[in-house]
PDB file of N, CA and C in Angstrom:
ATOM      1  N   UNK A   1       0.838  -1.184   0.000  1.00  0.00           N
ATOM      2  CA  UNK A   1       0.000   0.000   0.000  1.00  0.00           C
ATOM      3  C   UNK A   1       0.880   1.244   0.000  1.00  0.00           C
ATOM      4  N   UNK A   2       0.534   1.989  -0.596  1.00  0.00           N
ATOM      5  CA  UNK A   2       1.468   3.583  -0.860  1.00  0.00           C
ATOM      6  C   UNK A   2       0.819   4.522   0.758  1.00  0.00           C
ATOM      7  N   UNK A   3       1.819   5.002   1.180  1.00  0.00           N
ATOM      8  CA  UNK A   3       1.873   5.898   2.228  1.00  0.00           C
ATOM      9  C   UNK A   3       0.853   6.965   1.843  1.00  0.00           C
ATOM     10  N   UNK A   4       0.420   7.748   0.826  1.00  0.00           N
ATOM     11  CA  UNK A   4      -0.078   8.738   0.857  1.00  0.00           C
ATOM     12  C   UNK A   4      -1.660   8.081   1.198  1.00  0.00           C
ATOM     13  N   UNK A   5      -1.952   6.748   0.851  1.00  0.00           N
ATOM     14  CA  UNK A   5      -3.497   6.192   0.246  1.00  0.00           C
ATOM     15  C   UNK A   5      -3.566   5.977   2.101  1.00  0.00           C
ATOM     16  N   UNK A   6      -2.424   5.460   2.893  1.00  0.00           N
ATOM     17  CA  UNK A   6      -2.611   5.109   4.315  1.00  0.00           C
ATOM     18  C   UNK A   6      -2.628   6.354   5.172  1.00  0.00           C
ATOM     19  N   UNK A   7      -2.128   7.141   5.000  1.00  0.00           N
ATOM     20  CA  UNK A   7      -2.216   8.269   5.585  1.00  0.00           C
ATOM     21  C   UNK A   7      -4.004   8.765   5.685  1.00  0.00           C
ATOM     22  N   UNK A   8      -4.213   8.949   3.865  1.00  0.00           N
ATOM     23  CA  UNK A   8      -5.904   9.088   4.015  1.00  0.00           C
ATOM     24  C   UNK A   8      -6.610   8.295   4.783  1.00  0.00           C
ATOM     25  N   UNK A   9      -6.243   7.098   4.821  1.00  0.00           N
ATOM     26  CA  UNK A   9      -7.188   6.113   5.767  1.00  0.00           C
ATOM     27  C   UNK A   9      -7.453   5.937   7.425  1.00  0.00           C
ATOM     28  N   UNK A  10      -6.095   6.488   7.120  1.00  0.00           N
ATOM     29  CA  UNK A  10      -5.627   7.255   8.907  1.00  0.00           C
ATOM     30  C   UNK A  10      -6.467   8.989   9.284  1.00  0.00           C
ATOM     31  N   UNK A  11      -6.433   9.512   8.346  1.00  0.00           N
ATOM     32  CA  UNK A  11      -7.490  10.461   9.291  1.00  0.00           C
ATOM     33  C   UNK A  11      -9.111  10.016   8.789  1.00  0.00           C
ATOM     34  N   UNK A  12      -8.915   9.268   8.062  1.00  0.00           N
ATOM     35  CA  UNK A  12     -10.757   9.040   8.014  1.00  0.00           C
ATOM     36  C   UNK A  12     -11.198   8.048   9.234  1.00  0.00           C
ATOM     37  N   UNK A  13     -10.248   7.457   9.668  1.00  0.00           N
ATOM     38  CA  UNK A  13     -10.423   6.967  11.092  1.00  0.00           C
ATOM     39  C   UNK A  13      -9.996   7.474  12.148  1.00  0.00           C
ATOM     40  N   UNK A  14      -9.586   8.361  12.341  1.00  0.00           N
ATOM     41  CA  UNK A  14      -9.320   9.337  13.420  1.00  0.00           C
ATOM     42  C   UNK A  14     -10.462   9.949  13.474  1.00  0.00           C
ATOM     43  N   UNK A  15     -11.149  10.692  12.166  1.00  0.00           N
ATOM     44  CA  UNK A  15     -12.317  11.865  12.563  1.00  0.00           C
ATOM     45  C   UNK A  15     -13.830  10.451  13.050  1.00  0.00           C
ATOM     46  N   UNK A  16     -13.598   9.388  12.801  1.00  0.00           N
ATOM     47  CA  UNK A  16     -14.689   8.406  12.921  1.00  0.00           C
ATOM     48  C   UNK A  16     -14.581   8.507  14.486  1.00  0.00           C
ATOM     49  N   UNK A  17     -13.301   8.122  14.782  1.00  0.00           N
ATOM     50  CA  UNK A  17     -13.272   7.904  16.607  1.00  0.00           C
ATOM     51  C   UNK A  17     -13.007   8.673  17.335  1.00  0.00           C
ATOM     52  N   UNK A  18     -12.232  10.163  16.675  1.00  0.00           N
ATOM     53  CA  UNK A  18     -12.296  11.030  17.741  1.00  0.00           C
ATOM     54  C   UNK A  18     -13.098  11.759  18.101  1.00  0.00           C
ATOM     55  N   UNK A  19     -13.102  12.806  18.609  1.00  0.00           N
ATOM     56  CA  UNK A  19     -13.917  13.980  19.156  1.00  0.00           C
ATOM     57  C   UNK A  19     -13.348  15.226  18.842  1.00  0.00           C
ATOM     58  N   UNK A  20     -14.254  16.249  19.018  1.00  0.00           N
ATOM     59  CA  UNK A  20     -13.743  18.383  18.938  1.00  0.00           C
ATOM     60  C   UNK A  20     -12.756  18.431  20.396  1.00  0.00           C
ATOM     61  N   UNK A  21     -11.861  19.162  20.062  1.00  0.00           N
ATOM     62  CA  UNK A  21     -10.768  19.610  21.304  1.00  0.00           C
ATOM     63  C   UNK A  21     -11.504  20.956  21.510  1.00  0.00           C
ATOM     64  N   UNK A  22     -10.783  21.726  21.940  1.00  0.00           N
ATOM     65  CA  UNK A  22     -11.501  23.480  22.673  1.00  0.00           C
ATOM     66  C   UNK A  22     -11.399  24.288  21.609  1.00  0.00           C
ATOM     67  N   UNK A  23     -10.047  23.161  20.604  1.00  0.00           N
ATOM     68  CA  UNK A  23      -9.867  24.267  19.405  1.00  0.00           C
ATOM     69  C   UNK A  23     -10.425  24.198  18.413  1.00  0.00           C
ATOM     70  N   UNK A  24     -11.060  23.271  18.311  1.00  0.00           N
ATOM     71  CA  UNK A  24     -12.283  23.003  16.987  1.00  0.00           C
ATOM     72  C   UNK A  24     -11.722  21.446  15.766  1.00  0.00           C
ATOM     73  N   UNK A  25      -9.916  21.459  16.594  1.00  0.00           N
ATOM     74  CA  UNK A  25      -9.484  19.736  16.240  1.00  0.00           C
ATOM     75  C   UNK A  25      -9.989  18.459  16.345  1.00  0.00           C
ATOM     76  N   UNK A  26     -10.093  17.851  15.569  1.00  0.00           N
ATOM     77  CA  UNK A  26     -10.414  16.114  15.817  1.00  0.00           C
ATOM     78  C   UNK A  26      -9.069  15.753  16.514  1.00  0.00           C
ATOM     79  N   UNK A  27      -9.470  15.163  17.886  1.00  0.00           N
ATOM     80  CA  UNK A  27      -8.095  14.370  18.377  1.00  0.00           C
ATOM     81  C   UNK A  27      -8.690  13.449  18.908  1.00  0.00           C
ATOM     82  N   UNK A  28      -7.472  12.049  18.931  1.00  0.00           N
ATOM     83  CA  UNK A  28      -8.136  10.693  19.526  1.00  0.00           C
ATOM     84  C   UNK A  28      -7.404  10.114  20.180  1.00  0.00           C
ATOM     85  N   UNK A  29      -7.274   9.394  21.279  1.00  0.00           N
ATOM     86  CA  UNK A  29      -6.179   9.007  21.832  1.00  0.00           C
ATOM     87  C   UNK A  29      -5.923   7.553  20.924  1.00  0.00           C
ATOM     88  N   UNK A  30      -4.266   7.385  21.633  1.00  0.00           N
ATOM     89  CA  UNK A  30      -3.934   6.537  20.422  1.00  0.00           C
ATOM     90  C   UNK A  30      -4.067   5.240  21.020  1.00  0.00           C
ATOM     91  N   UNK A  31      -4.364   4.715  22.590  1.00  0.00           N
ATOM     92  CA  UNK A  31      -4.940   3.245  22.635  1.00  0.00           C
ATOM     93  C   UNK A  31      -6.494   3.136  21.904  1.00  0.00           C
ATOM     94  N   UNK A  32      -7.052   4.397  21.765  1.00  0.00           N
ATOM     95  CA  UNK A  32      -8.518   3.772  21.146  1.00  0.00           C
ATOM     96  C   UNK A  32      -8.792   3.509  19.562  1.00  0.00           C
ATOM     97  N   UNK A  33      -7.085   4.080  18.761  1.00  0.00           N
ATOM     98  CA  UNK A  33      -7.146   4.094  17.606  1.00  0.00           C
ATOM     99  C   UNK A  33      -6.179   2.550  17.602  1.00  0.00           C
ATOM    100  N   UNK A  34      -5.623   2.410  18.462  1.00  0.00           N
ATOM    101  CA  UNK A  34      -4.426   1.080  18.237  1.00  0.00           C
ATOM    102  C   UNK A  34      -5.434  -0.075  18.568  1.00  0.00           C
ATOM    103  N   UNK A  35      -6.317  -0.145  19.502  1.00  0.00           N
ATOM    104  CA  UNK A  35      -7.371  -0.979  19.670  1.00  0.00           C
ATOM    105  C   UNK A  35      -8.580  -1.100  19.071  1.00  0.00           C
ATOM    106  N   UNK A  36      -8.878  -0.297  18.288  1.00  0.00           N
ATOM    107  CA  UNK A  36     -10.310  -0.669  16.986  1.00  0.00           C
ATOM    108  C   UNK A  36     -10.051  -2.017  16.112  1.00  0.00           C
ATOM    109  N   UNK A  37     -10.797  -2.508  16.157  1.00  0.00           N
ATOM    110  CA  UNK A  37     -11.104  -3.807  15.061  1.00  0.00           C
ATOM    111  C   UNK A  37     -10.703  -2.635  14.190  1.00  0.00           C
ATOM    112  N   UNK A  38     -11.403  -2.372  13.573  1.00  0.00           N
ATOM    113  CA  UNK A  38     -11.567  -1.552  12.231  1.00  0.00           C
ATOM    114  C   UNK A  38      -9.645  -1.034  11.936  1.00  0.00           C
ATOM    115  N   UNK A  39      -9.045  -0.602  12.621  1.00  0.00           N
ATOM    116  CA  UNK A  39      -8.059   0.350  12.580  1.00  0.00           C
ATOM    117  C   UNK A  39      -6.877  -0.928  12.321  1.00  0.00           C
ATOM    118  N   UNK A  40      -7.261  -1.925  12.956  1.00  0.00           N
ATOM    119  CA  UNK A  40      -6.181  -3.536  13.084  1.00  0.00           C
ATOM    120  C   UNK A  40      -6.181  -3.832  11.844  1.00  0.00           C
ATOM    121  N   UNK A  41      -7.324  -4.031  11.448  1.00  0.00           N
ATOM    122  CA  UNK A  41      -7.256  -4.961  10.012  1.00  0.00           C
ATOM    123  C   UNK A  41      -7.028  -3.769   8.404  1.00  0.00           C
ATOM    124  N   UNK A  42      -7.136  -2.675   9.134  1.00  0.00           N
ATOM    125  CA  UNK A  42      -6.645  -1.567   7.994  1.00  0.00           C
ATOM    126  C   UNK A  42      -5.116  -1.557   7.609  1.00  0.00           C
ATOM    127  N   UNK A  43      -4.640  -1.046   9.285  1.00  0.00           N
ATOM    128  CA  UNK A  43      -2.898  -0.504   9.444  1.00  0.00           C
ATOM    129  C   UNK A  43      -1.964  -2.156   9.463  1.00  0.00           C
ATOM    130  N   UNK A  44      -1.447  -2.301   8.692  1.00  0.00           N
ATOM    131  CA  UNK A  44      -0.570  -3.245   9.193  1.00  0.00           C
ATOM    132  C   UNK A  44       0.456  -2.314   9.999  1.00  0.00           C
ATOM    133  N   UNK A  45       0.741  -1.482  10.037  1.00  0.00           N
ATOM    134  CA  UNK A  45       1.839  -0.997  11.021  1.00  0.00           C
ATOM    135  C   UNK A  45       1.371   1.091  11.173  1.00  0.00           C
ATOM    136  N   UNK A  46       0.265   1.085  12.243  1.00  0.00           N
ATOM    137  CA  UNK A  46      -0.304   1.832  12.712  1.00  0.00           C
ATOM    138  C   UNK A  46       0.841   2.972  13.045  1.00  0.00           C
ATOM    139  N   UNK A  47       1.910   2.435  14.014  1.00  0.00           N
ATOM    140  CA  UNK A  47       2.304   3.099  14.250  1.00  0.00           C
ATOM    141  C   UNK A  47       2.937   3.860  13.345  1.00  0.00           C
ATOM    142  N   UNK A  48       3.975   3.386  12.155  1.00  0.00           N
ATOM    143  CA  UNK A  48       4.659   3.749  10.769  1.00  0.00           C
ATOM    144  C   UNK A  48       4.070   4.990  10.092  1.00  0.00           C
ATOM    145  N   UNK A  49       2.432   4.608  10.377  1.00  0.00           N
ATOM    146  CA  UNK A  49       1.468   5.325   9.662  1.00  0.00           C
ATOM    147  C   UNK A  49       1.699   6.519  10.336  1.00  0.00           C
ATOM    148  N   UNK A  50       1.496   6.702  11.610  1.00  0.00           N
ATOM    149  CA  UNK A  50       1.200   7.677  12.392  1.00  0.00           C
ATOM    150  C   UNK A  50       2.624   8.471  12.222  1.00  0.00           C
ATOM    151  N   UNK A  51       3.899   7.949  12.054  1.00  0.00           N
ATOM    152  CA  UNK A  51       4.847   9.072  11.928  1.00  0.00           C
ATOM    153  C   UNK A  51       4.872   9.690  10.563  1.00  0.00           C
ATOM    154  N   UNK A  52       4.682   8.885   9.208  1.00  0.00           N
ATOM    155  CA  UNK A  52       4.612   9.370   8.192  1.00  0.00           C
ATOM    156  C   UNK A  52       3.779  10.142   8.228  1.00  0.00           C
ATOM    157  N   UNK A  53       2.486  10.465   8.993  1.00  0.00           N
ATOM    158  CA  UNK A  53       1.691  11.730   9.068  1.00  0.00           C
ATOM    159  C   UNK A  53       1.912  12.979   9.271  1.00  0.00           C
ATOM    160  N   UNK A  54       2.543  12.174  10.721  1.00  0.00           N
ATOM    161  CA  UNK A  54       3.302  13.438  11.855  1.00  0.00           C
ATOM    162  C   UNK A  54       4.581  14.247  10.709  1.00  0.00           C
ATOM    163  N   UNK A  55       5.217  13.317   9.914  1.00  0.00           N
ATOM    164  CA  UNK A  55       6.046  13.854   9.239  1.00  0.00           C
ATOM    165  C   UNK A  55       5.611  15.102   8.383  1.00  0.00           C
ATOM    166  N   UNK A  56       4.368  14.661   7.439  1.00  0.00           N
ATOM    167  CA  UNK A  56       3.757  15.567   6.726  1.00  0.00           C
ATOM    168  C   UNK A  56       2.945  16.556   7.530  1.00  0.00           C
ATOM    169  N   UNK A  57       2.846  17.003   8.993  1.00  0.00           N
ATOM    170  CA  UNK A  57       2.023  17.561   9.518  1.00  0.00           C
ATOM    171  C   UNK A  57       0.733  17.284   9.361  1.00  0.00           C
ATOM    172  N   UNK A  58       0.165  16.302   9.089  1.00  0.00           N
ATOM    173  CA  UNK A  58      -1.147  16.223   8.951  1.00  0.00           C
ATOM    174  C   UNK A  58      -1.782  16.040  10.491  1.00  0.00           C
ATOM    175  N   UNK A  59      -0.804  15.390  11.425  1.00  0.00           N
ATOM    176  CA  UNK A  59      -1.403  15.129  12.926  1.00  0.00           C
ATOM    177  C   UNK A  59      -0.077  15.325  13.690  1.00  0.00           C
ATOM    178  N   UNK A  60      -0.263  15.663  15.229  1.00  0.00           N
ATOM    179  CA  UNK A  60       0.293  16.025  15.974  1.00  0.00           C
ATOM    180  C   UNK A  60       0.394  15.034  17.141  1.00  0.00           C
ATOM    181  N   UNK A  61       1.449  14.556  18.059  1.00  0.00           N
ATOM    182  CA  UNK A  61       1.327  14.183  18.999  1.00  0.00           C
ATOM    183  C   UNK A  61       2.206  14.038  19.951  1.00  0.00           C
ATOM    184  N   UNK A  62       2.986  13.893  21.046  1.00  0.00           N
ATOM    185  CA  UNK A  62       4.084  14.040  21.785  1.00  0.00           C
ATOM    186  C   UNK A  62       4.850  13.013  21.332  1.00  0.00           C
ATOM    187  N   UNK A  63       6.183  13.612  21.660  1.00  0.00           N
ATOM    188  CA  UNK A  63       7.077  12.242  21.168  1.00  0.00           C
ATOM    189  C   UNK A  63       7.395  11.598  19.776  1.00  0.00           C
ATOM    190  N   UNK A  64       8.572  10.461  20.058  1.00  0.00           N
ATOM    191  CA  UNK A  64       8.713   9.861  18.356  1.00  0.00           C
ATOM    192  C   UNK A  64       7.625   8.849  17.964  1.00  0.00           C
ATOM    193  N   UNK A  65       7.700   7.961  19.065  1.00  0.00           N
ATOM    194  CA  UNK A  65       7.473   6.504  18.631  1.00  0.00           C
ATOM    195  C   UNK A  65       6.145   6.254  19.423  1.00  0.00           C
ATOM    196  N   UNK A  66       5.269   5.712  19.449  1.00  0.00           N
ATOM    197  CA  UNK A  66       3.948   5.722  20.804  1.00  0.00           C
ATOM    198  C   UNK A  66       4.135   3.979  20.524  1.00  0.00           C
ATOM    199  N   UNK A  67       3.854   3.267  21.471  1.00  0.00           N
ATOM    200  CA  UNK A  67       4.013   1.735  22.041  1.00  0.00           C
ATOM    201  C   UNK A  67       2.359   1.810  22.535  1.00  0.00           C
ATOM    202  N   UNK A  68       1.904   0.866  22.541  1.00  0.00           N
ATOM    203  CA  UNK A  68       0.441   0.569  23.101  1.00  0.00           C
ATOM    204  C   UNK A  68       1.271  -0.011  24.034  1.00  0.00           C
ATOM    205  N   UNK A  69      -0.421   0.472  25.552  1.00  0.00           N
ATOM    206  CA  UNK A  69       0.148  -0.026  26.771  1.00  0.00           C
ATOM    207  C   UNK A  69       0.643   1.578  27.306  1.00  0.00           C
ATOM    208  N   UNK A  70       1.906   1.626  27.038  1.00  0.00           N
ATOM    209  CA  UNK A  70       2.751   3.001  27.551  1.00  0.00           C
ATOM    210  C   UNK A  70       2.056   4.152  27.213  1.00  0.00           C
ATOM    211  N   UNK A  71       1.844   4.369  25.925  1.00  0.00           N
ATOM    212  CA  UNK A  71       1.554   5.757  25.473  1.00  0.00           C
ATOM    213  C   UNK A  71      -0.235   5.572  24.899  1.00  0.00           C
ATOM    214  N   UNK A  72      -0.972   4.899  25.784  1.00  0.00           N
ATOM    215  CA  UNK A  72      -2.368   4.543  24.933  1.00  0.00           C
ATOM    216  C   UNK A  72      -3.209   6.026  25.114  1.00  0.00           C
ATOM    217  N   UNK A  73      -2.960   6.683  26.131  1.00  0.00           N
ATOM    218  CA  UNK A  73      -3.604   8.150  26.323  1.00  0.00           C
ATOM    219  C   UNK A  73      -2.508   9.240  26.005  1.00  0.00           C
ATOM    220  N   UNK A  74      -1.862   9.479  24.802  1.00  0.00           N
ATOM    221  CA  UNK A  74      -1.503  10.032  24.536  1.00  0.00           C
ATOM    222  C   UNK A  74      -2.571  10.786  23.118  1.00  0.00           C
ATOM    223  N   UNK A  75      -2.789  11.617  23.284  1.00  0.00           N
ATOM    224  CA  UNK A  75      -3.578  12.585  22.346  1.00  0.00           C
ATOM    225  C   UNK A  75      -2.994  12.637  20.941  1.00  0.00           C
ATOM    226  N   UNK A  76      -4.126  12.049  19.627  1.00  0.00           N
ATOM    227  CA  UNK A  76      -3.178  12.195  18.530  1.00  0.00           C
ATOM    228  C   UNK A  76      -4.289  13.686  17.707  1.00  0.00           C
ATOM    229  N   UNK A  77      -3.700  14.379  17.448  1.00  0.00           N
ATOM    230  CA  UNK A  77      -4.657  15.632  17.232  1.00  0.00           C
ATOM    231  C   UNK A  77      -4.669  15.896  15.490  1.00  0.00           C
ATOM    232  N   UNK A  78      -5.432  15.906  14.539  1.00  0.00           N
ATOM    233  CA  UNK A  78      -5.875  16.298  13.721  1.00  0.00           C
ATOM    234  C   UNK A  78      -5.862  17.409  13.086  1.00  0.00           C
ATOM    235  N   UNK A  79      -4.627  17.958  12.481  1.00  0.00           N
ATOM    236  CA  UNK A  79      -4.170  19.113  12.290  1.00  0.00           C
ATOM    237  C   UNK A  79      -4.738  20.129  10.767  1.00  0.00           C
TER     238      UNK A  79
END
């Protein structure tokens, strides 16, 4: 699969599961996006996805790498 087609698939499931922040952003935390049926059988490698985003600015979130478990309430925000 080409990065740009996973990236799209990555915020069309972000705005599905997240919610409005104060600032008018879709953000979702990332155990509820690493734990969706839906999000498992999409991402073979969720996380990969999530930096190639972060790379392009399309989403925001602390840190390099997020691990489920450790970083599951870490806020991924919708830029």
């Amino acid at each position: 699969m080409n990065i740009a087609h996973e990236v799209d698939l990555l915020v069309e499931e972000i705005e599905r599961l997240g919610s409005k922040n104060a600032d008018g952003q879709t953000t979702v935390k990332f155990g509820v996006l690493f734990k969706d049926d839906r999000c498992a059988n999409i991402f073979e490698a969720l996380v990969g996805t999530l930096r190639a985003a972060k790379k392009k600015k399309i989403v925001k979130f602390e840190g390099e790498l997020l691990l489920q478990g450790v970083h599951d309430n870490v806020d991924i925000v919708l830029l």
